[in-house]
Protein backbone atom coordinates (compact mmCIF):
# COMPACT_ATOMS: atom_id res chain seq x y z
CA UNK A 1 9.77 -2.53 -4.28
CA UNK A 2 12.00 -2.38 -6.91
CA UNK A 3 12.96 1.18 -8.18
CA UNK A 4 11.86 2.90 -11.37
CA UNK A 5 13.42 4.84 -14.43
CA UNK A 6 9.98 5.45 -15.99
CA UNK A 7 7.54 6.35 -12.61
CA UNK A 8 8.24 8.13 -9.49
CA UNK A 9 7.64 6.24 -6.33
CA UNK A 10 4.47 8.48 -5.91
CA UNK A 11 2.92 7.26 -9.27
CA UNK A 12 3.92 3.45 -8.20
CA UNK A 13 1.59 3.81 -4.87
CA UNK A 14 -1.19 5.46 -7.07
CA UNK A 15 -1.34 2.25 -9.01
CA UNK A 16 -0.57 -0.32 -5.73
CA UNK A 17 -3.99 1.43 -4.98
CA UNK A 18 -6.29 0.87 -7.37
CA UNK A 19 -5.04 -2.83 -7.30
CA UNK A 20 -5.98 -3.04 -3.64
CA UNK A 21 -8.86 -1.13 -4.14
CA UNK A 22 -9.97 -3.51 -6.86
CA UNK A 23 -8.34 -6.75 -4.88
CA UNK A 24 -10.78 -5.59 -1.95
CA UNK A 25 -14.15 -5.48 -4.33
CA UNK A 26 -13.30 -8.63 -5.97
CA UNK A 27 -11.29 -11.13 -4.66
CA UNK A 28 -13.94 -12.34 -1.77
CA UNK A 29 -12.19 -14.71 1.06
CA UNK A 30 -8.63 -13.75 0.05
CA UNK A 31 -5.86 -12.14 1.48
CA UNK A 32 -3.73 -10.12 -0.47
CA UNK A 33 0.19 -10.77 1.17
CA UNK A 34 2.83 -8.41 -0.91
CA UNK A 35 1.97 -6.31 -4.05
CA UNK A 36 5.10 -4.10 -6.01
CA UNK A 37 6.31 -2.67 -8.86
CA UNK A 38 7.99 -5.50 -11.23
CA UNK A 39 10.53 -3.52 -13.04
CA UNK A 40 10.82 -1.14 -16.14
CA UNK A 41 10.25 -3.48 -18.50
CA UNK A 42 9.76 -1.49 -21.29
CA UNK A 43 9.09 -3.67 -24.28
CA UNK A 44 6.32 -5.46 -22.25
CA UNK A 45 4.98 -2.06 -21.41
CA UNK A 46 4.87 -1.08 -24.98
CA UNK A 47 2.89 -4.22 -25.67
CA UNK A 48 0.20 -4.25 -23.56
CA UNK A 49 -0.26 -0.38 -23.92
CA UNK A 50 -0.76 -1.24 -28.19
CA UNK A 51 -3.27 -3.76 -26.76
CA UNK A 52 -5.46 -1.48 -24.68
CA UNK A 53 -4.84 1.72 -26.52
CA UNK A 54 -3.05 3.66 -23.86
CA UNK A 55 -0.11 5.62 -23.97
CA UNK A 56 1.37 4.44 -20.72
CA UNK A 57 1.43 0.68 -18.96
CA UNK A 58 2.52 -0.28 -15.24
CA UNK A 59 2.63 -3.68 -13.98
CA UNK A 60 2.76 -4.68 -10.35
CA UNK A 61 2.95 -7.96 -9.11
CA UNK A 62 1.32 -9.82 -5.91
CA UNK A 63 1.20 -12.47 -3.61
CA UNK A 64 -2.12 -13.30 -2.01
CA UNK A 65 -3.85 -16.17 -0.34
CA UNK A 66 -6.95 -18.31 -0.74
CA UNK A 67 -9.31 -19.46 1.65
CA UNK A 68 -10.68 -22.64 2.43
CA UNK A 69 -13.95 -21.27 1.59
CA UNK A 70 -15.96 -18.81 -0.07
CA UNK A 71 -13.50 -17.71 -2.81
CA UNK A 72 -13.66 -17.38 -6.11
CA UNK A 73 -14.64 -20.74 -8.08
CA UNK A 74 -11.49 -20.52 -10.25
CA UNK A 75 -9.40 -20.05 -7.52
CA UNK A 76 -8.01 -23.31 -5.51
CA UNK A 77 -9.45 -23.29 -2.19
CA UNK A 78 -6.47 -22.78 0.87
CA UNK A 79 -3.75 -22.19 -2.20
CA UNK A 80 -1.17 -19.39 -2.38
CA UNK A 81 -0.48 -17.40 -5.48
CA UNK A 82 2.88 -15.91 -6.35
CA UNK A 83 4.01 -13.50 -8.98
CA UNK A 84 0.26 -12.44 -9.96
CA UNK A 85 0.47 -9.55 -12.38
CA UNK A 86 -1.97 -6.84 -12.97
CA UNK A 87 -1.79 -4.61 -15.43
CA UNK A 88 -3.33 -0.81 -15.45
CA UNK A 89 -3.20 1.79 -17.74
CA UNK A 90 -3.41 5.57 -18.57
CA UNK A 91 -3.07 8.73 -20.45
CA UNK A 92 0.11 10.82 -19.51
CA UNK A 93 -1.10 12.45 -16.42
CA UNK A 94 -4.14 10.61 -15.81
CA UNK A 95 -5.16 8.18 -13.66
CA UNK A 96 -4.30 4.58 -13.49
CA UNK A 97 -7.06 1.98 -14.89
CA UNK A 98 -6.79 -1.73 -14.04
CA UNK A 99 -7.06 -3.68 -17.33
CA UNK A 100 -6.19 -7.21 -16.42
CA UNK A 101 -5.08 -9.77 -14.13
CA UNK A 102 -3.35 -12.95 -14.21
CA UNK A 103 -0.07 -14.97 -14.83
């Protein structure tokens, strides 16, 4: 996982589980493989936390597998993703919120 200027490790793992939590409730028939923190990339951050309204952004990125079967319709059947992002947000001190997924 790579280190972090703007969020303690603990913070990091807060939001690495409310992807997994929401990976778990809504990615049926895949496998999530690696999930991390993608850097301080600040000028992204600021970005996406105009876009939603929040005062703070993370982004995390994951690896995860499909199956042959029962997955998601927009998802390839037996296909491996790379370099997923998801995005969650909050209020200094509050919890994280996942916003959005994708490439």
């Amino acid at each position: 996982m790579e280190q972090s200027e703007l969020y303690t490790e603990k913070e990091i793992e807060a939001a690495i589980l409310v992807v997994q939590d929401y990976f778990d409730h809504h990615f049926n028939s895949c496998k999530l493989l690696t999930i991390g923190y993608s850097g301080d990339n600040e000028k992204e951050f600021d970005e996406w936390a105009e876009h939603y309204g929040a005062e703070e952004v993370i982004i995390l990125t994951s690896s995860f597998k499909v199956a042959a079967e029962g997955a998601e319709p927009t998802l390839e059947p037996n296909s491996t993703h790379t370099d997923w992002k998801w995005i969650l947000v909050r209020n200094v001190g509050g919890k994280w919120e996942h916003k959005g997924h994708g490439y």
